[in-house]
Protein backbone atom coordinates (compact mmCIF):
# COMPACT_ATOMS: atom_id res chain seq x y z
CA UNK A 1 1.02 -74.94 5.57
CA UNK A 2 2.40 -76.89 2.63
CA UNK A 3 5.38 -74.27 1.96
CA UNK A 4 6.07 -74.81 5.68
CA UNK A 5 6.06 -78.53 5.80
CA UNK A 6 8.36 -78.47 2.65
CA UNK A 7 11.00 -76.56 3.86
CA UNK A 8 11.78 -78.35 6.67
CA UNK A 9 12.68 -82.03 6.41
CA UNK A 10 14.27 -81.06 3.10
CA UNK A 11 16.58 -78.65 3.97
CA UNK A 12 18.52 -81.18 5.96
CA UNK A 13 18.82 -83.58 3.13
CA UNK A 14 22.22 -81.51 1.54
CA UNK A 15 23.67 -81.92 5.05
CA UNK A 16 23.65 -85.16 5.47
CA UNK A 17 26.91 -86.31 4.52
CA UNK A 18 28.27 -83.98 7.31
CA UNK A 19 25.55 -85.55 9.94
CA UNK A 20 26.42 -88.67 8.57
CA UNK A 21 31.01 -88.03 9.09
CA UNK A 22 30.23 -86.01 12.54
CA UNK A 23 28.40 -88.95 14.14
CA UNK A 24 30.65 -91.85 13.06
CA UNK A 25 27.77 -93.43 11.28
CA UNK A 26 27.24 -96.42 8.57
CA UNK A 27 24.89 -95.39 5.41
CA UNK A 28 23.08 -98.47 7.35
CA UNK A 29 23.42 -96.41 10.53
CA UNK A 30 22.52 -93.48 8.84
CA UNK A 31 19.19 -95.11 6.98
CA UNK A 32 18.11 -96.61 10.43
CA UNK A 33 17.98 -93.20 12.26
CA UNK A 34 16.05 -91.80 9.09
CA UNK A 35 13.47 -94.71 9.26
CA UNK A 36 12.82 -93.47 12.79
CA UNK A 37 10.85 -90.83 11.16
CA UNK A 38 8.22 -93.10 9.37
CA UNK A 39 7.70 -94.93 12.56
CA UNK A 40 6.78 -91.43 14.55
CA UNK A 41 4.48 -91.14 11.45
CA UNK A 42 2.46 -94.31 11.95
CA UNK A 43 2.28 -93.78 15.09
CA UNK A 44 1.14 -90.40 15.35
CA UNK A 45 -1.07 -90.42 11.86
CA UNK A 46 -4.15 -92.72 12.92
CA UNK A 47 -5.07 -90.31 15.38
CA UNK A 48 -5.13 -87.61 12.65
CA UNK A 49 -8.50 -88.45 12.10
CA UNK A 50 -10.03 -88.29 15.49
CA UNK A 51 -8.16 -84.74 15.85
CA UNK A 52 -9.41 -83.25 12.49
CA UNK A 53 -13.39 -84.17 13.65
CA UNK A 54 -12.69 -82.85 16.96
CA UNK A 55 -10.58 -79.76 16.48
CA UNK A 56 -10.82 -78.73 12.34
CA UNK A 57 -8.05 -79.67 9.43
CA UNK A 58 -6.05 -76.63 9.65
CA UNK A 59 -5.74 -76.06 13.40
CA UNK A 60 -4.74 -79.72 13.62
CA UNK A 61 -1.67 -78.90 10.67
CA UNK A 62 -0.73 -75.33 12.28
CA UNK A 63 -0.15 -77.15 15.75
CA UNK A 64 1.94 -80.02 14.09
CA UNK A 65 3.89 -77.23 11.99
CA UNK A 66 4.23 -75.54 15.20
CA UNK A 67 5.87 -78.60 16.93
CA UNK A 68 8.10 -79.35 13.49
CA UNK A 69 9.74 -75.80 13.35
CA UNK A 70 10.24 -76.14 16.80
CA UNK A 71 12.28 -79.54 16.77
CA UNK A 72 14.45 -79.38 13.47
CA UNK A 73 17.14 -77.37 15.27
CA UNK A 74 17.31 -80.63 17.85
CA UNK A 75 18.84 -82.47 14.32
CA UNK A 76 22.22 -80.12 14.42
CA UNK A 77 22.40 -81.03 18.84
CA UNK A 78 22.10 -84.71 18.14
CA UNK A 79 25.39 -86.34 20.44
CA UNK A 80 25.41 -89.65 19.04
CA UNK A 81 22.79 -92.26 17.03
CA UNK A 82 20.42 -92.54 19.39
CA UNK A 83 19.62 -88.79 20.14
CA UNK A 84 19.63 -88.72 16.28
CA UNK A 85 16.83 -91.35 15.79
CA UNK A 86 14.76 -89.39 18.75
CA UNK A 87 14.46 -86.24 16.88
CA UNK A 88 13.66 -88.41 13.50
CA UNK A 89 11.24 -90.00 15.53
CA UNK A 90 9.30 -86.56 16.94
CA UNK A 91 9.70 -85.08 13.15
CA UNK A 92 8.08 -87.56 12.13
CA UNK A 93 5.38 -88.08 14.11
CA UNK A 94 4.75 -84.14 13.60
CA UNK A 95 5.46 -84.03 9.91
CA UNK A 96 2.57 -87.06 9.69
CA UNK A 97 -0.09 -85.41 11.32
CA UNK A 98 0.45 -82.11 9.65
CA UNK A 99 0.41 -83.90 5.69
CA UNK A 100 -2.86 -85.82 6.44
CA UNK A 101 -4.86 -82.92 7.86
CA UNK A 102 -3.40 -79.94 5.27
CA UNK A 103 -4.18 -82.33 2.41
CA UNK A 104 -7.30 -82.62 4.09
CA UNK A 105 -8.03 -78.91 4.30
CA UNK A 106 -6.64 -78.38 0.86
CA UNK A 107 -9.33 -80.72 -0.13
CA UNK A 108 -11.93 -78.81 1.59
CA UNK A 109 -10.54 -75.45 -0.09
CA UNK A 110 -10.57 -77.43 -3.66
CA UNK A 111 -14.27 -78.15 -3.20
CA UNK A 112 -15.01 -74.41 -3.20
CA UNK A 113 -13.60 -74.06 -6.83
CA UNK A 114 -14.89 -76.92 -8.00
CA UNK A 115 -12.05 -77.42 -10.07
CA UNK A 116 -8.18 -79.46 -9.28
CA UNK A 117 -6.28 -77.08 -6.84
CA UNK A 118 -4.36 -79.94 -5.10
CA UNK A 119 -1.55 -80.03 -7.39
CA UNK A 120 -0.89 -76.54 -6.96
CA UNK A 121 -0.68 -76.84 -2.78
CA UNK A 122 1.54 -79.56 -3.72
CA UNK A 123 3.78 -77.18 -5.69
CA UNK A 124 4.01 -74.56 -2.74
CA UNK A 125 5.15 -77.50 -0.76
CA UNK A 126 7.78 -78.18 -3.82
CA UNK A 127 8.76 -74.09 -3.19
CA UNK A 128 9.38 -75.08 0.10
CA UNK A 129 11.21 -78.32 -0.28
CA UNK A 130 13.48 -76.17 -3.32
CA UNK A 131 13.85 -73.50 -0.48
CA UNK A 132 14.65 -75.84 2.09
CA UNK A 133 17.64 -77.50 -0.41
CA UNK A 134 18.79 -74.41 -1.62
CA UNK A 135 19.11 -72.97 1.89
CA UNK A 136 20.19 -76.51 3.02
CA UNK A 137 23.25 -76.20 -0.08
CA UNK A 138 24.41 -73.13 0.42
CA UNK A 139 25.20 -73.57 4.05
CA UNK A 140 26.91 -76.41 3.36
CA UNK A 141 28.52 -74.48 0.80
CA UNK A 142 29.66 -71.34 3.12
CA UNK A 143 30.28 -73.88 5.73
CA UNK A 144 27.69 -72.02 8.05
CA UNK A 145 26.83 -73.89 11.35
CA UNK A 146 24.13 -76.59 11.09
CA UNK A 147 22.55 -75.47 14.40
CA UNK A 148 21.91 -71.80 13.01
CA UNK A 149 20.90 -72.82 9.60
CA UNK A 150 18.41 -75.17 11.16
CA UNK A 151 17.08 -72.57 13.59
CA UNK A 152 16.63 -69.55 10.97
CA UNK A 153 14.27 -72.62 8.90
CA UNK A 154 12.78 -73.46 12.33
CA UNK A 155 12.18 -70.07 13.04
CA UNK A 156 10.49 -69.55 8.97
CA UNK A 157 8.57 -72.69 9.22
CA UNK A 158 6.88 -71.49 12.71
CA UNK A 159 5.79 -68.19 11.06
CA UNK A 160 4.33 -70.02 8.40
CA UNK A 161 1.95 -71.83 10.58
CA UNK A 162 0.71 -68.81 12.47
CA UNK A 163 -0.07 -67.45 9.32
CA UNK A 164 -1.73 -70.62 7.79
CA UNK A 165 -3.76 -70.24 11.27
CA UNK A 166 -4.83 -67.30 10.73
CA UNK A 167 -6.23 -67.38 7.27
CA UNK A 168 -7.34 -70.75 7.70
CA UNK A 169 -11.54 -71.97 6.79
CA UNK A 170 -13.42 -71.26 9.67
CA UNK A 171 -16.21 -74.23 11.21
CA UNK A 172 -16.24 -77.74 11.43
CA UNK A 173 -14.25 -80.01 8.29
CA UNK A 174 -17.51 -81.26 6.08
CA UNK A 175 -18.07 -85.30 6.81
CA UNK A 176 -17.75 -86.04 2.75
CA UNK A 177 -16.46 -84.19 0.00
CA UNK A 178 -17.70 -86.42 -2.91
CA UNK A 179 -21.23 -85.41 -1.79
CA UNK A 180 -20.50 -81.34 -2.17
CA UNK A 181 -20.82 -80.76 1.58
CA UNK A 182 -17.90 -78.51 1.75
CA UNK A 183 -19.19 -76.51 -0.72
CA UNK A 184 -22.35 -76.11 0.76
CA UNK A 185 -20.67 -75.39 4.20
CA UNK A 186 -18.39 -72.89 3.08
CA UNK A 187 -19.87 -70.81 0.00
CA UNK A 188 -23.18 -69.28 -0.33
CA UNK A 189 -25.30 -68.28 -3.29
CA UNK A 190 -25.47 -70.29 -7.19
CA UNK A 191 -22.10 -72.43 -6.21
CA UNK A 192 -22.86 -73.83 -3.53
CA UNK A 193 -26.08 -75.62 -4.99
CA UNK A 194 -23.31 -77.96 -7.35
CA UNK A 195 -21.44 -81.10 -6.69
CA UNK A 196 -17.75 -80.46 -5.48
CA UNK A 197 -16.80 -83.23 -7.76
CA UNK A 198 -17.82 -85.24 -11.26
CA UNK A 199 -17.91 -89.21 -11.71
CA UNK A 200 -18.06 -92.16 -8.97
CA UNK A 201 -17.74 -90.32 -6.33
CA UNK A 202 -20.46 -87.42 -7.05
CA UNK A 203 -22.36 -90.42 -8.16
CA UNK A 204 -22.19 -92.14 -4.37
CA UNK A 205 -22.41 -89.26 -2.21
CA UNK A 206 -25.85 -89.68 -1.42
CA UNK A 207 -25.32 -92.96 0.09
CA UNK A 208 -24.01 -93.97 3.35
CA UNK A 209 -20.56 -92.28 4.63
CA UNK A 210 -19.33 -94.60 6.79
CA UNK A 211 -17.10 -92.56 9.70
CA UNK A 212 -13.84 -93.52 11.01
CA UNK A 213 -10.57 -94.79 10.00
CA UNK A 214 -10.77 -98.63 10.47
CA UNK A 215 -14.04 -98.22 8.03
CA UNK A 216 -11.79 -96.49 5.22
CA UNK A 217 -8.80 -98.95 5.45
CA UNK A 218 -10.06 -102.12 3.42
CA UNK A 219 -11.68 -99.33 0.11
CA UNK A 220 -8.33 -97.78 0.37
CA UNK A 221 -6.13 -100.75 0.05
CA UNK A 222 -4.85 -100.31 -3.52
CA UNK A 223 -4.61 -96.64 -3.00
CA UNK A 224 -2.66 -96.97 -0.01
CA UNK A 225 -0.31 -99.66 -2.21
CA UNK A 226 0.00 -97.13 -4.87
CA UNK A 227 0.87 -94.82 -1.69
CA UNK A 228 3.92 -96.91 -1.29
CA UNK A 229 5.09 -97.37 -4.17
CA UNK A 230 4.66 -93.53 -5.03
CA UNK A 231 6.73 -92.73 -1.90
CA UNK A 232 9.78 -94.85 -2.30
CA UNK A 233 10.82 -92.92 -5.73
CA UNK A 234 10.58 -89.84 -4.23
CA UNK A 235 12.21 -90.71 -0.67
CA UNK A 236 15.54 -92.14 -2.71
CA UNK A 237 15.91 -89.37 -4.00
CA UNK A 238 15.43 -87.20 -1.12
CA UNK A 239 17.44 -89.19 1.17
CA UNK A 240 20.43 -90.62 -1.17
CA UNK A 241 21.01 -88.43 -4.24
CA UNK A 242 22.87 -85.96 -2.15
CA UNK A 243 25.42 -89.10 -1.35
CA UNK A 244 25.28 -90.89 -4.68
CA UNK A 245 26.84 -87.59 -6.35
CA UNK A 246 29.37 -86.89 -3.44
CA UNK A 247 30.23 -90.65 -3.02
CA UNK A 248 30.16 -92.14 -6.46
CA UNK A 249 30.56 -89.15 -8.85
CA UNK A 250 33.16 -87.41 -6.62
CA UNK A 251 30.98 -84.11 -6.12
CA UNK A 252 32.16 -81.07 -3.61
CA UNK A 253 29.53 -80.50 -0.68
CA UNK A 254 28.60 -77.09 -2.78
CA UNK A 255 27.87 -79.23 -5.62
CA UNK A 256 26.34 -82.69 -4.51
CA UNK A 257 23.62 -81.11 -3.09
CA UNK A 258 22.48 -79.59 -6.90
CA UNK A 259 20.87 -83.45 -7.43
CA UNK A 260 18.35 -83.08 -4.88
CA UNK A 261 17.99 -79.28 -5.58
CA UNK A 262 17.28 -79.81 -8.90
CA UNK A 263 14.60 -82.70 -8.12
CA UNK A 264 12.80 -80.73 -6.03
CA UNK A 265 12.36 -77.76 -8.83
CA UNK A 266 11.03 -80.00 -11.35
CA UNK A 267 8.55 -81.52 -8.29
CA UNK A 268 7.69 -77.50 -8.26
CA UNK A 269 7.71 -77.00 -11.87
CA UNK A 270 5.45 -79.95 -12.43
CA UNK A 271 2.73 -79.59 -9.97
CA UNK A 272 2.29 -75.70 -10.87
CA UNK A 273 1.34 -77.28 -14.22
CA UNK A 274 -0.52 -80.37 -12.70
CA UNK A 275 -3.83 -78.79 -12.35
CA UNK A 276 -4.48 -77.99 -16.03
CA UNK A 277 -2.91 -81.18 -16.90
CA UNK A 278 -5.15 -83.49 -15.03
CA UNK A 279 -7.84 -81.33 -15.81
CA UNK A 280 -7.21 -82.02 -19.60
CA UNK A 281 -5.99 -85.72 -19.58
CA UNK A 282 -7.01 -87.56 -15.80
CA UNK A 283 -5.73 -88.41 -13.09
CA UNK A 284 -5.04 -92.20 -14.26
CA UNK A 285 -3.45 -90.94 -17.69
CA UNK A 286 -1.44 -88.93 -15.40
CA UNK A 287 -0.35 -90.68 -12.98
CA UNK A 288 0.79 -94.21 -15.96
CA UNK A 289 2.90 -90.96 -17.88
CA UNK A 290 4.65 -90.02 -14.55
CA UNK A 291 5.54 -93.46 -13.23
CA UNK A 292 7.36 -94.13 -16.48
CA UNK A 293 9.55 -90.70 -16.85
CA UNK A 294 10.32 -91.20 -12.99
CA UNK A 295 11.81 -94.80 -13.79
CA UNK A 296 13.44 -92.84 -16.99
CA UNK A 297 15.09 -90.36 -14.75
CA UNK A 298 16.55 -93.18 -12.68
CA UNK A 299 18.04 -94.55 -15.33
CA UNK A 300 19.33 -91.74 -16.55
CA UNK A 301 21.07 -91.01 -13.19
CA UNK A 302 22.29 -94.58 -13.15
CA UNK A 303 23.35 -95.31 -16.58
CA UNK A 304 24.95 -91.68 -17.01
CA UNK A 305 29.20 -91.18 -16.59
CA UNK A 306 28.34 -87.42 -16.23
CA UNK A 307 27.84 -85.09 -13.48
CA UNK A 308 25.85 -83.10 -15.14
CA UNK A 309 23.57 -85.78 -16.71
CA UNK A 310 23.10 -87.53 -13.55
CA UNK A 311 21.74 -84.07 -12.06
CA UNK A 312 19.30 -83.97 -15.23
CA UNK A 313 18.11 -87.53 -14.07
CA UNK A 314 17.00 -86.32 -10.36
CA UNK A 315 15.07 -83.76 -12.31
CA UNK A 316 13.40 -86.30 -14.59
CA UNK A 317 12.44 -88.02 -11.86
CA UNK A 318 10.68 -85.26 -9.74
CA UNK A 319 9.19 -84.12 -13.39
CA UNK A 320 7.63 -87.96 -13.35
CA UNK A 321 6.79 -88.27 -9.48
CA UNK A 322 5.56 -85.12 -8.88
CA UNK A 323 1.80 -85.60 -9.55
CA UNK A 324 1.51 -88.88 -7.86
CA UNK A 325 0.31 -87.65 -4.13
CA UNK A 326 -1.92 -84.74 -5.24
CA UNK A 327 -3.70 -87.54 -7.05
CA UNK A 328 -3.82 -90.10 -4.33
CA UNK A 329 -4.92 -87.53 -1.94
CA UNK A 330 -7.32 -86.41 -4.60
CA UNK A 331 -8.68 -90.19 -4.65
CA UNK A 332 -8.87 -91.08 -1.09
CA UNK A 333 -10.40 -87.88 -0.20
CA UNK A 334 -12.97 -88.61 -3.02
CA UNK A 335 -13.47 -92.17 -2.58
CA UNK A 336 -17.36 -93.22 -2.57
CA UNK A 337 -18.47 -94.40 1.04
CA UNK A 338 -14.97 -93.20 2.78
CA UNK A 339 -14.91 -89.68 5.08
CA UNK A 340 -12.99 -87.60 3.48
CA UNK A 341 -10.70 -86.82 6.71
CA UNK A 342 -10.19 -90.88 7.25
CA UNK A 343 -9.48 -91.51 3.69
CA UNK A 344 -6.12 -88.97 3.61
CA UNK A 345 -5.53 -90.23 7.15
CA UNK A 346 -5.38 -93.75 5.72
CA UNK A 347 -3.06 -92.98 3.00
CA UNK A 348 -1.17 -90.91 4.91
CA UNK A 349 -0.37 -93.71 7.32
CA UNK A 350 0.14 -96.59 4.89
CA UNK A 351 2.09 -94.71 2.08
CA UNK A 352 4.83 -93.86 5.28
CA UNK A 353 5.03 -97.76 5.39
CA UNK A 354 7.56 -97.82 2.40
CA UNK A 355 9.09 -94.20 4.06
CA UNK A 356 10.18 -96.73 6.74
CA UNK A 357 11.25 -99.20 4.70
CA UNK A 358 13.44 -97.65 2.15
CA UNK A 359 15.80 -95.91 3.97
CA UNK A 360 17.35 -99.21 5.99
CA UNK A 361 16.97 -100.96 2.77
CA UNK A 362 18.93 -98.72 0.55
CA UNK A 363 21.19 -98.32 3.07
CA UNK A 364 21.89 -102.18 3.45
CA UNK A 365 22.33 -102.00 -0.55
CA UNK A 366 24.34 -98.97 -0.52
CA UNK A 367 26.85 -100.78 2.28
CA UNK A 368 26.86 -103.89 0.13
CA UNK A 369 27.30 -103.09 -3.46
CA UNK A 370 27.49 -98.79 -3.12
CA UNK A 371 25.16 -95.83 -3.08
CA UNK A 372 23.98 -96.58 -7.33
CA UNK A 373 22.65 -100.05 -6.63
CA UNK A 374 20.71 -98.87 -3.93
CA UNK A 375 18.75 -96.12 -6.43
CA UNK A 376 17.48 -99.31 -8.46
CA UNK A 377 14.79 -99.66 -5.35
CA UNK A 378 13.59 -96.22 -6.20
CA UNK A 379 13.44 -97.06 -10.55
CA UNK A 380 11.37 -100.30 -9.87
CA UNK A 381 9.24 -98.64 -7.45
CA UNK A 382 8.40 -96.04 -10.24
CA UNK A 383 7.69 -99.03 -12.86
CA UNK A 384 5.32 -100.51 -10.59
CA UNK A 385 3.56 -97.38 -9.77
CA UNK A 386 3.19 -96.28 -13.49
CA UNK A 387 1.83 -99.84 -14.41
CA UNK A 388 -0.83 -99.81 -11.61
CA UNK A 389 -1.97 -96.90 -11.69
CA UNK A 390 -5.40 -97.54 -13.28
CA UNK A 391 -6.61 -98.77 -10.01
CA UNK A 392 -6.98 -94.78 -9.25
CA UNK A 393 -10.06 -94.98 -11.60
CA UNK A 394 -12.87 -95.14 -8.81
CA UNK A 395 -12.12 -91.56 -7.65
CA UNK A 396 -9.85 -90.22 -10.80
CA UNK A 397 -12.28 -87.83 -12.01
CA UNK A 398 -10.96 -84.08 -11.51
CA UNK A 399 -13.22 -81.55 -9.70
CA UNK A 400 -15.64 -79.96 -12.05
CA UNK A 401 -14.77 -75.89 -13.26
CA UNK A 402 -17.09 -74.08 -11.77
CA UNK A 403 -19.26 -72.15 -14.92
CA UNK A 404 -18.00 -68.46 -16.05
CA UNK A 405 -21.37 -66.97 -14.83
CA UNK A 406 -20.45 -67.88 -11.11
């Protein structure tokens, strides 16, 4: 499910700068039509919730996987703005649904093992996203068709859900995590008799789990802002680096693409190695170091006359930003007195807030005073969220190992 989501959205991102001179459009034009895809999110997410109690986590993400594979191709048909925005819209609105109720499921699966696995979903979702913009590069490269390089990733991503499907947890999603109830739904024998996590939340999951989304909105608030602020580093860089090297470092279509290429590797790199990381030092230690190489990388990309410095800035930057939504997903999933389903479903919906933001607003900046200026959003954004990030502590405890005898 993640490597599916992943290799979608991103494998556009290379090609945008051909979307961008085939349909006449602004980089405001352009940023407006992207933003259409945060609004399908927040419209579609807040019923994630409802869907996961009703029909289970993973059926919920294979049927939104389903409908993204299905649409991307629409991207390459788009006529003018307008049809353009649509299909943002419906990717979005899919690509929403599916991230709150896979992180959900991953959540349950993490419970099992009693140990941080979320970081590690996240990196197959990095293998997909590196797929994605190495596919998305070297059609742009060979000059291949954008209609049959989006339909062959289509076509992957679809097969990925059926299989996700397939192997998917059986029953119904467990109410609350922090009280070990997926553990005790899902394993049997000496493991299931521990608590899925250590800390707060282990501490509160006796008490009273209050259901639905409204409920988990006012705990969540500083998670959800620290959702924001997480997002907007890593959507600059998805959206513009691909036109900050071809626009303001002079960079072939072959070659502009390597900025984003490279980010996403380091996202992978770095959330392969999350797990034993957070495991060692916390999710809040974590989360303060990766904030501050983010706004590092930015500078570097900024501050750099080099090609091939800039391109080792984009991977600073996914080296930085990488942990930051396994560990909110890991806190509002954990969060005493909040469902575990509503909690992603509420960072989910109100960390897309700043996906619809940025794009129009770099955009604007881009127009005004070039592509460069516009990056700055994504370097303060990645202060801020190193700075704050101690308001994670309520829920930053890591899953406990599980002991060698079981």
């Amino acid at each position: 499910m993640f490597f599916a989501n992943g290799i979608v959205l991103t494998t556009i991102l290379p090609r945008l700068p051909e979307v961008k001179a085939d349909l006449g459009l602004s980089n405001a034009a352009l940023g407006l039509a992207l933003a259409a895809g945060p609004v399908g999110s927040l419209t579609a997410v807040p019923l994630t919730g409802r869907l996961i109690a009703r029909f289970g986590s993973a059926a919920v993400a294979a049927a939104a996987g389903l409908v993204l594979g299905g649409v991307v191709p629409m991207v390459a048909l788009a006529p003018a703005w307008g049809a353009l925005a649509a299909t943002y819209l419906v990717l979005g609105a899919a690509d929403g649904v599916m991230d709150a109720a896979m992180n959900a499921h991953g959540l349950r699966v993490q419970a099992q093992y009693r140990r941080s696995l979320i970081n590690g979903m996240h990196g197959l979702w990095s293998v997909g996203a590196a797929t994605g913009a190495a596919i998305g590069t070297t059609a742009a490269a060979l000059r291949v068709p954008l209609v049959l390089h989006l339909g062959v990733v289509g076509a992957i991503a679809v097969a990925s859900a059926i299989a996700a499907a397939v192997w998917r947890l059986r029953g119904p999603d467990p109410s609350d995590l922090s009280a070990g109830s997926a553990a005790a739904a899902d394993v049997s024998g000496p493991a299931a008799a521990g608590s899925a996590v250590s800390g707060p939340a282990a501490a509160s999951g006796s008490g009273r789990v209050r259901g639905g989304v409204r409920a988990a909105v006012r705990p969540l608030l500083w998670v959800g802002l620290l959702g924001i602020l997480a997002g907007v580093p890593e959507d600059v860089a998805n959206t513009w680096s691909t036109l900050y090297l071809a626009e303001e470092r002079g960079a072939a279509p072959g070659l502009a693409g390597l900025g984003y290429t490279t980010f996403a590797v380091a996202m992978m790199v770095s959330r392969f190695s999350g797990d034993r990381v957070t495991d060692r030092l916390g999710t809040v230690a974590v989360a303060r170091l990766g904030g501050l190489v983010a706004f590092g990388g930015y500078l570097v990309v900024l501050a750099s006359p080099w090609f091939a410095l800039s391109v080792a800035g984009f991977a600073l930057i996914g080296l930085g930003i990488a942990p930051a939504f396994p560990s909110l997903f890991h806190a509002s999933g954990h969060w005493p007195g909040v469902r575990s389903g509503d909690g992603v479903t509420v960072l989910s919906w109100v960390a897309r807030l700043g996906f619809l933001a940025t794009p129009p607003i770099v955009g604007l900046i881009a127009d005004w005073s070039g592509v460069g200026t516009g990056l700055l959003v994504g370097a303060a954004a990645a202060l801020a969220y190193g700075l704050l990030a101690g308001r994670l502590a309520p829920a930053s405890s890591p899953p406990r190992p599980r002991d060698a005898s079981t």
